[in-house]
Protein backbone atom coordinates (compact mmCIF):
# COMPACT_ATOMS: atom_id res chain seq x y z
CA UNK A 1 -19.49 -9.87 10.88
CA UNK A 2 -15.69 -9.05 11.03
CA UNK A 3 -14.32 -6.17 12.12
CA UNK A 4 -12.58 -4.27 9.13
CA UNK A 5 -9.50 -1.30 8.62
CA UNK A 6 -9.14 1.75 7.59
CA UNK A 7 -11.74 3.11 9.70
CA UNK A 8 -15.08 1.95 8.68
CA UNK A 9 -16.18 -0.55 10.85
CA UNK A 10 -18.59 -3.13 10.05
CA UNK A 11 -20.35 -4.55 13.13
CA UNK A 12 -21.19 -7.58 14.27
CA UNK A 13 -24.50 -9.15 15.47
CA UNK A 14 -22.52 -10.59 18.78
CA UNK A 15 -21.56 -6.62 19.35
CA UNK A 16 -24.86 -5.99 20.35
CA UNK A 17 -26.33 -6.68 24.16
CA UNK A 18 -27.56 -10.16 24.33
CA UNK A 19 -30.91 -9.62 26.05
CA UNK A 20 -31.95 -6.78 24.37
CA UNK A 21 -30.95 -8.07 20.77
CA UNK A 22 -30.71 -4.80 19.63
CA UNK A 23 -28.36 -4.72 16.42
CA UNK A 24 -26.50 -1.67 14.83
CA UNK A 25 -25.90 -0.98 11.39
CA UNK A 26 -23.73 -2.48 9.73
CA UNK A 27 -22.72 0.38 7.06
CA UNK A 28 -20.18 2.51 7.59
CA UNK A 29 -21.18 5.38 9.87
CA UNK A 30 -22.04 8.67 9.09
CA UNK A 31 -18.50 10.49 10.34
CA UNK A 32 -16.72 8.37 8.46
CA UNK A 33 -18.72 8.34 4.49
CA UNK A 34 -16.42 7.78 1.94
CA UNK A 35 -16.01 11.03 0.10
CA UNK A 36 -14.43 14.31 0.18
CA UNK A 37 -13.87 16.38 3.47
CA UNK A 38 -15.00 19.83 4.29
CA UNK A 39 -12.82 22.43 3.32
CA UNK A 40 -10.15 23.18 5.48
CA UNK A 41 -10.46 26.52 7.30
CA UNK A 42 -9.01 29.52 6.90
CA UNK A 43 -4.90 29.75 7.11
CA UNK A 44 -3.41 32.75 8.53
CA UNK A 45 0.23 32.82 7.46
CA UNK A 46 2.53 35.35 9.63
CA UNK A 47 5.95 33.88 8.92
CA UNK A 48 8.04 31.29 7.53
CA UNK A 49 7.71 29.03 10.37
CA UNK A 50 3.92 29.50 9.70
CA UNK A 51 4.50 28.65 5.96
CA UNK A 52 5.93 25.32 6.75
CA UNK A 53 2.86 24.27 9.32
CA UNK A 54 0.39 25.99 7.16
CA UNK A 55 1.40 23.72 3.91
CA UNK A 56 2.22 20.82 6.02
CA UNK A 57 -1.63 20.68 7.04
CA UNK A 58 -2.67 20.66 3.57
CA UNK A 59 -1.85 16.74 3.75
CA UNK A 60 -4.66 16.29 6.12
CA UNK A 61 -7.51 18.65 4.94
CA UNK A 62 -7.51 16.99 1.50
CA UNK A 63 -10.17 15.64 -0.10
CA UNK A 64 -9.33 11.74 -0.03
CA UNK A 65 -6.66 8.84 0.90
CA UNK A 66 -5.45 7.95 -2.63
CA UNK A 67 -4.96 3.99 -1.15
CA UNK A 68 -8.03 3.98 0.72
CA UNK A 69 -10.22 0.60 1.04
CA UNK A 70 -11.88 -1.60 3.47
CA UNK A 71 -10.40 -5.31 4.44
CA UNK A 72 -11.18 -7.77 7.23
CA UNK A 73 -9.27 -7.18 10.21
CA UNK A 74 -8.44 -10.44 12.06
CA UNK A 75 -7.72 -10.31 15.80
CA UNK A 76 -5.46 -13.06 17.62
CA UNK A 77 -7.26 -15.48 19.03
CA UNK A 78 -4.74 -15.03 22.32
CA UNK A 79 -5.06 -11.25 22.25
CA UNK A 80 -7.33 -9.80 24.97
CA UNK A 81 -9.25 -8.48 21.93
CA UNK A 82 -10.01 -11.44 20.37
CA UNK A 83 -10.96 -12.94 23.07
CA UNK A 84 -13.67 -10.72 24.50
CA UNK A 85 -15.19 -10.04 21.21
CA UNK A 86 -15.44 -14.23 20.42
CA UNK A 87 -17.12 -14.49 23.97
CA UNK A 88 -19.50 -11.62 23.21
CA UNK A 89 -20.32 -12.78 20.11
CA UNK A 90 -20.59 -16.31 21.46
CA UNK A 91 -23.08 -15.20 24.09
CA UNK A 92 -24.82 -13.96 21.62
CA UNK A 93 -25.47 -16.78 19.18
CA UNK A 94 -25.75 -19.38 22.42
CA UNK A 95 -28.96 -16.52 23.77
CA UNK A 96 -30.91 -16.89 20.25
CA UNK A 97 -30.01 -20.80 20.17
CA UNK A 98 -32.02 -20.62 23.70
CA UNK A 99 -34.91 -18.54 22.45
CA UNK A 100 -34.94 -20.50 19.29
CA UNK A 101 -35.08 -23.98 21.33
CA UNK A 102 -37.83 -23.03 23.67
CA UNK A 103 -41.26 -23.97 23.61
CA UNK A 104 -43.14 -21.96 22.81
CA UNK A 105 -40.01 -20.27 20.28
CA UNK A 106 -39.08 -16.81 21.16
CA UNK A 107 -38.51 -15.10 17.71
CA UNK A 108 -37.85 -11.83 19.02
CA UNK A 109 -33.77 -12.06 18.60
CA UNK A 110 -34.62 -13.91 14.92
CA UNK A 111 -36.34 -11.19 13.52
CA UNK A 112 -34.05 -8.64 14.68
CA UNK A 113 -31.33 -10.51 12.68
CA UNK A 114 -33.55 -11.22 9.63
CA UNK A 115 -34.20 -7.18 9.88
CA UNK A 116 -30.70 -6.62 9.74
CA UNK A 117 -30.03 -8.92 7.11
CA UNK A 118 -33.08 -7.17 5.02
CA UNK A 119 -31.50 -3.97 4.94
CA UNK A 120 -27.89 -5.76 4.10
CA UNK A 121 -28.70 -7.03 1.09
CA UNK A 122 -31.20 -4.57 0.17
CA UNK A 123 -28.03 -1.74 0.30
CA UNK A 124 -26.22 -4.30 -1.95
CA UNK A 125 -28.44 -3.60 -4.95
CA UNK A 126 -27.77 -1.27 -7.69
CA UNK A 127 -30.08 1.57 -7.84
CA UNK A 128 -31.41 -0.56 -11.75
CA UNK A 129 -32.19 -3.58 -9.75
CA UNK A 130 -36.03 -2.59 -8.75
CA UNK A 131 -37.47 -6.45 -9.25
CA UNK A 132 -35.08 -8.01 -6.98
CA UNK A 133 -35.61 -4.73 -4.45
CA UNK A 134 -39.41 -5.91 -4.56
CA UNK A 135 -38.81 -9.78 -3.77
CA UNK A 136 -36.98 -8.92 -0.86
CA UNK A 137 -39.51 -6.03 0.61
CA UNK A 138 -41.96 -8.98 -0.14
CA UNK A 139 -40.17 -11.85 0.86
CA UNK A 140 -38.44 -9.81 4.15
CA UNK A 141 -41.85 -8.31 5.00
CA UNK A 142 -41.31 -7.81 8.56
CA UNK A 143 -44.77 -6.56 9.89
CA UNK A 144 -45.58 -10.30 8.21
CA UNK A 145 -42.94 -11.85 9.71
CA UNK A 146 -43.98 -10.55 13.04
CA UNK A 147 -47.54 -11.43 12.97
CA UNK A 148 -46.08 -15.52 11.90
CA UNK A 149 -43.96 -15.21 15.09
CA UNK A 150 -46.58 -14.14 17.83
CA UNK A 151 -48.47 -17.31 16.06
CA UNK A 152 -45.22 -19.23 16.23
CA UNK A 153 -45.35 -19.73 12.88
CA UNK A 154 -41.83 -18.20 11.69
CA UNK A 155 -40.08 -20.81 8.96
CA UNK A 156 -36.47 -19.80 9.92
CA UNK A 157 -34.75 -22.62 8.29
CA UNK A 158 -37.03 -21.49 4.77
CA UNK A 159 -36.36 -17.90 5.44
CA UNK A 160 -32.81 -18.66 5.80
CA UNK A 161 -32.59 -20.48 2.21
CA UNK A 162 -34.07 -17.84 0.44
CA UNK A 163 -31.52 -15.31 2.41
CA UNK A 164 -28.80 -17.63 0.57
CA UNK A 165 -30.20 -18.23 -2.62
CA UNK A 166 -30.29 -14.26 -2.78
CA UNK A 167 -26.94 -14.04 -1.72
CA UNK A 168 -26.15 -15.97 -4.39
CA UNK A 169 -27.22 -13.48 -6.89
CA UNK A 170 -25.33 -10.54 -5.26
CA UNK A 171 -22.33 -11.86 -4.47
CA UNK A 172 -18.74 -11.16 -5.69
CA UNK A 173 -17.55 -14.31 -8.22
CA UNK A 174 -14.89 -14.31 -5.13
CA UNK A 175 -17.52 -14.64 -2.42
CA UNK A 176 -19.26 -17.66 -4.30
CA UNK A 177 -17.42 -20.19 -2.33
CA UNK A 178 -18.33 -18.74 0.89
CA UNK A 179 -22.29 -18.56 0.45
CA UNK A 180 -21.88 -22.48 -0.89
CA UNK A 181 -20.29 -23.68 2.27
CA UNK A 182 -23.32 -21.84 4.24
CA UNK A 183 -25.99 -24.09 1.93
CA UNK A 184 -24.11 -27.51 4.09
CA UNK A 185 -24.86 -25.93 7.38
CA UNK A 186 -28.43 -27.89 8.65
CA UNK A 187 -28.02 -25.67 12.20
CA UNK A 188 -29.96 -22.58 12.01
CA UNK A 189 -28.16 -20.35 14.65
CA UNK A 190 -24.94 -21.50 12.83
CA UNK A 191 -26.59 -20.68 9.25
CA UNK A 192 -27.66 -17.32 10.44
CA UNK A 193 -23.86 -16.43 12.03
CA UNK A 194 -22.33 -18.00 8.79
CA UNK A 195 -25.01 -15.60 6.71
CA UNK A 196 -23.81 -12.53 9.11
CA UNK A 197 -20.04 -13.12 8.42
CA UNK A 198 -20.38 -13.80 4.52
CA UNK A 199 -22.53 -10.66 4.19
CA UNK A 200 -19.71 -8.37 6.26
CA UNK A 201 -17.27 -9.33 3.13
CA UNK A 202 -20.08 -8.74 0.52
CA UNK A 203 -20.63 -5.16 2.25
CA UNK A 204 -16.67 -4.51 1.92
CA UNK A 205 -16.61 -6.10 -1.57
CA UNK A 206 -19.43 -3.16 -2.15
CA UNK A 207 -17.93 -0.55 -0.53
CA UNK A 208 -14.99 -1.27 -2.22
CA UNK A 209 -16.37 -1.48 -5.71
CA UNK A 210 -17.72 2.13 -5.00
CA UNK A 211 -14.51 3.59 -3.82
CA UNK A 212 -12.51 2.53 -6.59
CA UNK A 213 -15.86 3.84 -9.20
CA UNK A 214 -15.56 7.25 -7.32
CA UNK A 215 -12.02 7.15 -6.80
CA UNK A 216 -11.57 9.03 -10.12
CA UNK A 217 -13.72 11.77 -9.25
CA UNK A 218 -12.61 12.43 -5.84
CA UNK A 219 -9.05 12.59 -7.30
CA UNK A 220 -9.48 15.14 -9.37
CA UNK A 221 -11.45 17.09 -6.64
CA UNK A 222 -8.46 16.96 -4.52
CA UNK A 223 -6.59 18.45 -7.38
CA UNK A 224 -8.34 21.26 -7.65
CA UNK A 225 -8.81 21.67 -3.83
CA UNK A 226 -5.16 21.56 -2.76
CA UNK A 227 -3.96 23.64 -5.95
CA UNK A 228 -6.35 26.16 -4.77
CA UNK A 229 -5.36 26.11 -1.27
CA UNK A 230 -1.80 26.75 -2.20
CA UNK A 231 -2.81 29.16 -4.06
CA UNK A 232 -4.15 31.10 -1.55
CA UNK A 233 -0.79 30.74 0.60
CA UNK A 234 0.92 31.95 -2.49
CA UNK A 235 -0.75 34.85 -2.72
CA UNK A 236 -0.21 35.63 0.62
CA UNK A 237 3.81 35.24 0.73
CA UNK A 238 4.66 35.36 -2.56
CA UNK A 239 8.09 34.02 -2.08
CA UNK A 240 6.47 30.51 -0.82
CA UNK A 241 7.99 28.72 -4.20
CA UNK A 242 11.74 29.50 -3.45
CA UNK A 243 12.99 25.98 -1.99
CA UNK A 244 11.13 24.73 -5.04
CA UNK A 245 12.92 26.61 -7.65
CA UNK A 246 15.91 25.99 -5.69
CA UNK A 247 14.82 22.36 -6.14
CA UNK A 248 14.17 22.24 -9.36
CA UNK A 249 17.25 24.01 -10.35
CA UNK A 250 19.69 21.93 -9.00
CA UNK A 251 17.81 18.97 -10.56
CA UNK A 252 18.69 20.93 -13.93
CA UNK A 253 22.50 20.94 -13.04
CA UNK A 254 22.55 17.21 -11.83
CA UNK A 255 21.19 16.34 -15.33
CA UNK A 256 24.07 18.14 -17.00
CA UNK A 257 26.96 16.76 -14.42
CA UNK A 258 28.50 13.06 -15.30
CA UNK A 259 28.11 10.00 -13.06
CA UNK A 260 30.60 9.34 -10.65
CA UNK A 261 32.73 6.34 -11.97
CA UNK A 262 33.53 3.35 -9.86
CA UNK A 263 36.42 3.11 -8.23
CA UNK A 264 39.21 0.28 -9.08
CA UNK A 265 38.64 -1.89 -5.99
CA UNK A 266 38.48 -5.86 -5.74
CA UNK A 267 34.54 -5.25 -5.80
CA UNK A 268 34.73 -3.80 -9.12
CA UNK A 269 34.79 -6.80 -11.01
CA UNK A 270 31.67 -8.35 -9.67
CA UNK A 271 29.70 -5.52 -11.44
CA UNK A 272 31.75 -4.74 -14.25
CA UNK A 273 30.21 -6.99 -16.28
CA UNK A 274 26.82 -6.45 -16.32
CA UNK A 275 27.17 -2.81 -15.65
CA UNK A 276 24.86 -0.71 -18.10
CA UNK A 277 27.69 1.71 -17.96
CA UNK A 278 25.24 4.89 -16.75
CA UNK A 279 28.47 7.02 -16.57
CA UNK A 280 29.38 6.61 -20.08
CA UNK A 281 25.81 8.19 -21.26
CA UNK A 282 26.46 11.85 -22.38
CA UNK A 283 24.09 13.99 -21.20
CA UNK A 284 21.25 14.89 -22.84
CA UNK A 285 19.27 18.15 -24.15
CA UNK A 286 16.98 18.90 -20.59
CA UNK A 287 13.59 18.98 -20.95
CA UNK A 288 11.00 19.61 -18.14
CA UNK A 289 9.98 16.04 -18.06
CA UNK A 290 13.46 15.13 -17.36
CA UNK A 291 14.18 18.00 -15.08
CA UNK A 292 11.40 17.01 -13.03
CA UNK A 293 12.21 13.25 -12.65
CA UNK A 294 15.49 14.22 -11.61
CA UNK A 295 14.31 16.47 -9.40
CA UNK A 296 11.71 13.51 -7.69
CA UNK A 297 15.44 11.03 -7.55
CA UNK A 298 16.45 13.84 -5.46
CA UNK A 299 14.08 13.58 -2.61
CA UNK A 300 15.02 10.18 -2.03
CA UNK A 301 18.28 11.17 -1.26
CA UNK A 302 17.64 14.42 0.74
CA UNK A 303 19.46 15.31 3.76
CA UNK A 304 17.24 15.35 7.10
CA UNK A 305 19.06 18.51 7.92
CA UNK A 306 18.62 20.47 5.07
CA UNK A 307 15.22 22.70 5.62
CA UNK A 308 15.13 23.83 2.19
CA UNK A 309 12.63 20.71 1.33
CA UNK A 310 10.22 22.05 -1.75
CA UNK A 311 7.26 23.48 -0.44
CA UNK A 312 5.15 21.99 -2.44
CA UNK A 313 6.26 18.15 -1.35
CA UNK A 314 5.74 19.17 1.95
CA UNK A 315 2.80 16.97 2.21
CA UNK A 316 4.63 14.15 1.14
CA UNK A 317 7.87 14.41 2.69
CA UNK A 318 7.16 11.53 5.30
CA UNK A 319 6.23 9.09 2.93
CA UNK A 320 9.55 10.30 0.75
CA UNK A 321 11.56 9.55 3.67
CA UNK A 322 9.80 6.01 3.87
CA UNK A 323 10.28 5.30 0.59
CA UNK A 324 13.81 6.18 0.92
CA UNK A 325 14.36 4.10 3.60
CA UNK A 326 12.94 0.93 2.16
CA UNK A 327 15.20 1.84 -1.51
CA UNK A 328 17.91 2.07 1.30
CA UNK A 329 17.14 -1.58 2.21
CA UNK A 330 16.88 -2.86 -1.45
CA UNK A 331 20.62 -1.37 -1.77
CA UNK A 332 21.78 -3.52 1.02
CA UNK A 333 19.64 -6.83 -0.38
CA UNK A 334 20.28 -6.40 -4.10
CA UNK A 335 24.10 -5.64 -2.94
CA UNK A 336 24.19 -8.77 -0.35
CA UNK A 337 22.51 -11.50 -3.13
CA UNK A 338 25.09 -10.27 -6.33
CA UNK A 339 28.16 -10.40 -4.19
CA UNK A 340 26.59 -14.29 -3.43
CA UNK A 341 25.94 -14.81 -6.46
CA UNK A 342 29.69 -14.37 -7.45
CA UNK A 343 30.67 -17.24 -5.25
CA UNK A 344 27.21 -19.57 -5.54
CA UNK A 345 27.55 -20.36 -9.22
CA UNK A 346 24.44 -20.08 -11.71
CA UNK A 347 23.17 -23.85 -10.41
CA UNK A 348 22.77 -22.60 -6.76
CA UNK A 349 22.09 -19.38 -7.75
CA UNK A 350 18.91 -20.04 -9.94
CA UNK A 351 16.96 -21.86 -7.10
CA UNK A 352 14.84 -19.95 -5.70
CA UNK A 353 14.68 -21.42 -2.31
CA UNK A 354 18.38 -20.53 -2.00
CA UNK A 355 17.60 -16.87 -3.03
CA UNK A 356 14.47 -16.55 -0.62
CA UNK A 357 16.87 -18.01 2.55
CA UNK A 358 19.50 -15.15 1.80
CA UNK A 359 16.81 -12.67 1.75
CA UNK A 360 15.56 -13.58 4.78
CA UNK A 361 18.90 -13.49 6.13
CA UNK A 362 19.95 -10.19 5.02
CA UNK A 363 15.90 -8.69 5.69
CA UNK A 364 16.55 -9.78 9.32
CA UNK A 365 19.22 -7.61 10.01
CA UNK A 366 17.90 -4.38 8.26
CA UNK A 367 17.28 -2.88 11.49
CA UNK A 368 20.36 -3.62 13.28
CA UNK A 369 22.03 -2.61 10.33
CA UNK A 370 20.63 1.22 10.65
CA UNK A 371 22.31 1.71 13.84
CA UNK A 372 25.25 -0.46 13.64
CA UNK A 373 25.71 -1.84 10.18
CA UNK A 374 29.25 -3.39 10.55
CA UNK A 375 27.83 -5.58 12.71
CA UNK A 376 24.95 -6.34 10.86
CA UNK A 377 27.43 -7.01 8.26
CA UNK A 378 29.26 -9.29 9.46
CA UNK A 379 26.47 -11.38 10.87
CA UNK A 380 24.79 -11.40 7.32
CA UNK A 381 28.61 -12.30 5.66
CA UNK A 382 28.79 -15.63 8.43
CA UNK A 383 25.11 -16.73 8.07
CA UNK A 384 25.22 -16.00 4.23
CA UNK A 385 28.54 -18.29 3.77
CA UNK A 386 27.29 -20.94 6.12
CA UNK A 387 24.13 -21.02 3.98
CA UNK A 388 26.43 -21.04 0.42
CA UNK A 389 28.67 -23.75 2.29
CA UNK A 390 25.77 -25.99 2.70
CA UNK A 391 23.51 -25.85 -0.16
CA UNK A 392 26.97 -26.63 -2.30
CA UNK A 393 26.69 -29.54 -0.01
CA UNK A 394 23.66 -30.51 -0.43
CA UNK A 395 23.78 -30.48 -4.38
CA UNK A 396 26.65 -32.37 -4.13
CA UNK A 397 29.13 -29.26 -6.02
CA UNK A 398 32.24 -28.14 -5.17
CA UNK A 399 32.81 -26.85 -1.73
CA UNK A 400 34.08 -22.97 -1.26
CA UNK A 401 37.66 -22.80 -1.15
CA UNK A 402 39.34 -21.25 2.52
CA UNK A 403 40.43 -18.34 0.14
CA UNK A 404 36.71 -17.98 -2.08
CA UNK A 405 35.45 -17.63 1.73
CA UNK A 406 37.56 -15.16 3.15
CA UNK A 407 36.78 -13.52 -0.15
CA UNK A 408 33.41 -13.70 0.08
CA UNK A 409 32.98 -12.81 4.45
CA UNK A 410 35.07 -9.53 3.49
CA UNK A 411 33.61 -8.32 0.53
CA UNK A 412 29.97 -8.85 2.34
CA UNK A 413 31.40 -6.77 5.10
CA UNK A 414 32.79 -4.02 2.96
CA UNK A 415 28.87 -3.47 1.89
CA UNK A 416 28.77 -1.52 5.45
CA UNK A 417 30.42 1.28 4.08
CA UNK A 418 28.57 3.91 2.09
CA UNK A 419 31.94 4.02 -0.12
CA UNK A 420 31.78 0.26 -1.18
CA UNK A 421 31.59 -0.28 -5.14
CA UNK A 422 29.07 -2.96 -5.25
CA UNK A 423 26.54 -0.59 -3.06
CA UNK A 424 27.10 2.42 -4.93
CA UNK A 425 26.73 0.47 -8.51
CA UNK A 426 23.52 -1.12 -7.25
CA UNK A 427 22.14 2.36 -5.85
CA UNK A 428 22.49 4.12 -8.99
CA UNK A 429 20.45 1.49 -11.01
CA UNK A 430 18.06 1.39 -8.35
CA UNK A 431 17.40 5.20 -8.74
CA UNK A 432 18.09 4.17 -12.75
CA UNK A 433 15.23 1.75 -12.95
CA UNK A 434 12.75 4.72 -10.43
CA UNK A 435 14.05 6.95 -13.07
CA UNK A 436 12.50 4.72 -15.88
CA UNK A 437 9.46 4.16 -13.86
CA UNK A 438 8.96 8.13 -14.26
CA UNK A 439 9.10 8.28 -17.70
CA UNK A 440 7.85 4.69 -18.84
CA UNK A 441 6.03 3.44 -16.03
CA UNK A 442 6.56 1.00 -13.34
CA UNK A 443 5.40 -1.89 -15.47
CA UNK A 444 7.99 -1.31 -18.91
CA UNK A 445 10.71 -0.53 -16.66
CA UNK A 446 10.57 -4.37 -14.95
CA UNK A 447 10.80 -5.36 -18.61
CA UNK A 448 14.59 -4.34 -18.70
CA UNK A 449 16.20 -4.24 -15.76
CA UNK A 450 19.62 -3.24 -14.78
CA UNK A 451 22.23 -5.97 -13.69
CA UNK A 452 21.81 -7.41 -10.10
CA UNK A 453 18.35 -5.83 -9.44
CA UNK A 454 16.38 -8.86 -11.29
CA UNK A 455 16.40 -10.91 -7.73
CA UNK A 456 14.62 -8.20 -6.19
CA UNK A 457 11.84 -7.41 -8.45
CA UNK A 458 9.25 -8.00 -6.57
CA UNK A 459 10.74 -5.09 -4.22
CA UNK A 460 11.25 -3.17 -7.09
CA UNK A 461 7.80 -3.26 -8.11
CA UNK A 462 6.20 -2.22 -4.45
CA UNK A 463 8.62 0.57 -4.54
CA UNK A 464 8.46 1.94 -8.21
CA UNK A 465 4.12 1.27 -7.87
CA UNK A 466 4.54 3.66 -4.44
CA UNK A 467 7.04 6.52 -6.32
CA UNK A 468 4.84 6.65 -9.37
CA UNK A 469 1.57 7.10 -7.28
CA UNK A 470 2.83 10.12 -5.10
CA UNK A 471 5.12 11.98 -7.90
CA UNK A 472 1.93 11.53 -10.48
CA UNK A 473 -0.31 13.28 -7.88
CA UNK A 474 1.88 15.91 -6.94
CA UNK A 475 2.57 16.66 -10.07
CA UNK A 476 -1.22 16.94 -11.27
CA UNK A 477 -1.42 19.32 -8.41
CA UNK A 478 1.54 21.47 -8.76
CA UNK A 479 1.83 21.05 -12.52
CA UNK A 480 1.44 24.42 -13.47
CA UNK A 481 3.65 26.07 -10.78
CA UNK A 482 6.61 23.96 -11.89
CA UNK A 483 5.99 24.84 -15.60
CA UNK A 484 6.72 28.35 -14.87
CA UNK A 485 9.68 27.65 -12.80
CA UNK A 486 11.11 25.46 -15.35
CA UNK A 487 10.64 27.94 -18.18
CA UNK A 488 13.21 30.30 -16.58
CA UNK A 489 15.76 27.23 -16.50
CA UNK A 490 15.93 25.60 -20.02
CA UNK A 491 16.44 27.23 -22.85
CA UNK A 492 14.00 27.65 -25.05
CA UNK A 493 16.34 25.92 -27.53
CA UNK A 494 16.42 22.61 -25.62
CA UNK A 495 12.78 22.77 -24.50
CA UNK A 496 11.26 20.17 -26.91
CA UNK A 497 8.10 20.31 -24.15
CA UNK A 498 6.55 23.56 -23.45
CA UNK A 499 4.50 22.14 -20.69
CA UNK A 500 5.22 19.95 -17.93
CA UNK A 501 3.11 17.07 -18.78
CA UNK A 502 1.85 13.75 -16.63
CA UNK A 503 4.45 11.48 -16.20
């Protein structure tokens, strides 16, 4: 059975010694049940260095990993790994092949496995399914089985079809394919290791299935659980919320400062035109919603020196700091393929095997770029003209003029500096369409998309999906603490929302 993520190993047959043929369950084990943990213990805070650690370890006492579930985990076949587990597990199957070949047959190994596969499929069933429960107790009756084998009278091969045929019934419509290859397979051994593997994805697929059923539940018990932790830090230092208000009300004055307007450069023109003009929108009336969402843009922008994070997004202020690094890397993409675009023409342009080889051009040198982006720069500008140069050949258009590519090499390189037009333009629609996301949802905001960010949305989507998910269940959490915070920054004039609500 293959070895799986995320913790919850599912064992295989070849795992276990080969003499012995003594097998170990394949659910998950006991210390790691899928559910919520204990409660964390008690938190003694005795200063602000304290508060910081003490809220920090809130992230890892809660009740449950929102992305949680189980897939198969392949090992290389050339990785040391991979290769002792393949000659355990073929040690294994070759020591039952022996016993099964022998004359008399030893069964002993055989109705280990068929033991092992009893209780499989019998902790597939849903707790309604009581006839099927009964065919297999009957069918799978080991003290049975065990008095055919001492009289060498064990029907593997007929066991092994009814194994299938049950199979049948209790897989996944996904897993159908799988359990009909295993009906072409004549070899027993080789039915019995194909049964093992196809049953390791059926016990995911189940395990699964539950998680996301529960998944509900044990959200909302986190809820509770980490608002009442907090709580009880609150309590304790009542000034805990003070980088959060601080937070919050500079989100408040963002919403009621203008955009920054691009600067006349050379760059300018590439994004004049399909520019949603953002800086041209008046402000309007704050309300918490908004507040908030600006407040959430914020984080993705925050300074690695400042210490003032929000207490409350302490938790999450790794995965902010991810997230902001892969928008980062959209800038630089999104930036790279419209300046491109400018010089491709809509025929070269609209193929999407030209777009996919500049992505991979420009995704190659993200990391080089970190360190030493004018270099990565100008690798990207020479790859990404050579590229341009030669699909115009290829479609037989119009080579780049010696001007259109000195044009195009320096106006890629310019994308190095923090300052350059087309970056800036491209980050604030970026943090425009996560803005939308918010307030809309990730799936209406790819409906409408600002200029220049349609060739990356894809990205867009994996990033908006990821925002949504950890704003929404902060926010459930800390809710009602930023609904008081907010009421003592917007006038009760402009506040058309009296609570903050779920974004």
């Amino acid at each position: 059975m293959p070895d799986v993520e995320e913790k919850v190993p599912l064992k295989d047959p070849g795992d276990a010694e080969c003499g012995s043929c003594k097998l170990e369950a394949s659910a998950p084990t006991g210390e790691n049940e899928i559910g919520p943990k204990d409660h964390p213990p008690f938190l003694c805070i005795t200063g602000p260095i304290d508060t910081v650690d003490n809220v920090s370890k809130l992230n890892n006492n809660t009740g449950m990993n929102r992305d949680f579930h189980m897939e198969e985990k392949v090992l290389p076949p050339s990785s040391l790994e991979g290769k002792v587990k393949e000659t355990m597990h073929d040690a294994f199957w070759d020591h039952l092949k022996e016993q099964l070949s022998a004359t008399p047959p030893d069964f002993s190994c055989a109705l280990e496995l068929l033991k092992e596969i009893k209780e499989i499929l019998l902790s597939l069933l849903l707790p309604r399914q009581n006839r099927l429960r009964s065919d297999i107790e009957e069918a799978l009756d080991m003290e049975l089985l065990k008095q055919k084998a001492e009289h060498g009278d064990l029907d593997v091969p007929h066991l092994s079809k009814y194994i299938l045929d049950t199979m049948t019934l209790l897989c996944a419509p996904v897993r159908d394919e799988a359990v009909q290859k295993l009906e072409n397979i004549t070899d027993p051994v080789w039915l019995l290791r194909g049964i093992f593997q196809v049953l390791g994805l059926m016990k995911m697929d189940m395990v699964n299935y539950t998680i996301q059923s529960l998944q509900p539940h044990l959200q909302e018990h986190s809820i509770q659980h980490e608002r009442a932790t907090f709580q009880e830090l609150l309590n304790k230092q009542p000034s805990l919320l003070s980088h959060t208000t601080k937070w919050l009300t500079q989100a408040a004055a963002d919403l009621t400062t203008p955009l920054p307007t691009c600067p006349d450069t050379s760059d300018s023109a590439i994004v004049a035109s399909s520019s949603p003009s953002e800086a041209a929108i008046s402000p309007e009336p704050l309300s918490p919603t908004m507040v908030l969402s600006q407040g959430f843009l914020n984080l993705l922008l925050w300074d690695p020196e400042d210490e003032d994070f929000p207490e409350t997004l302490l938790m999450d202020r790794t995965q902010l700091q991810e997230l902001e690094s892969q928008l980062s890397q959209l800038t630089i993409l999104a930036s790279v393929l419209l300046v491109a675009s400018s010089f491709s023409g809509s025929v070269l342009f609209g193929s999407p095997q030209f777009v996919d080889k500049l992505k991979h051009i420009t995704k190659d040198m993200m990391e080089e770029f970190k360190s030493r982006p004018e270099e990565a720069m100008q690798t990207v500008s020479e790859q990404v003209s050579q590229e341009i140069h030669q699909s115009l050949k290829n479609m037989g258009l119009a080579a780049l003029s010696s001007e259109n590519t000195a044009s195009l090499i320096g106006q890629l390189q310019n994308i190095a500096k923090k300052e350059n037009c087309v970056r800036s333009v491209i980050d604030q629609r970026i943090h425009l369409f996560l803005k939308c996301c918010l307030v809309l949802g990730v799936q209406r905001s790819l409906l409408d998309l600002p200029g220049g960010l349609t060739v990356i949305e894809a990205e867009l989507a994996e990033l908006g999906q990821k925002f949504v998910s950890l704003t929404h269940h902060n926010q459930k959490v800390f809710g009602p603490y930023y609904t008081e915070i907010l009421k003592t920054l917007i006038p009760p004039a402009q506040a058309l929302e009296t609570e903050v609500e779920s974004l």
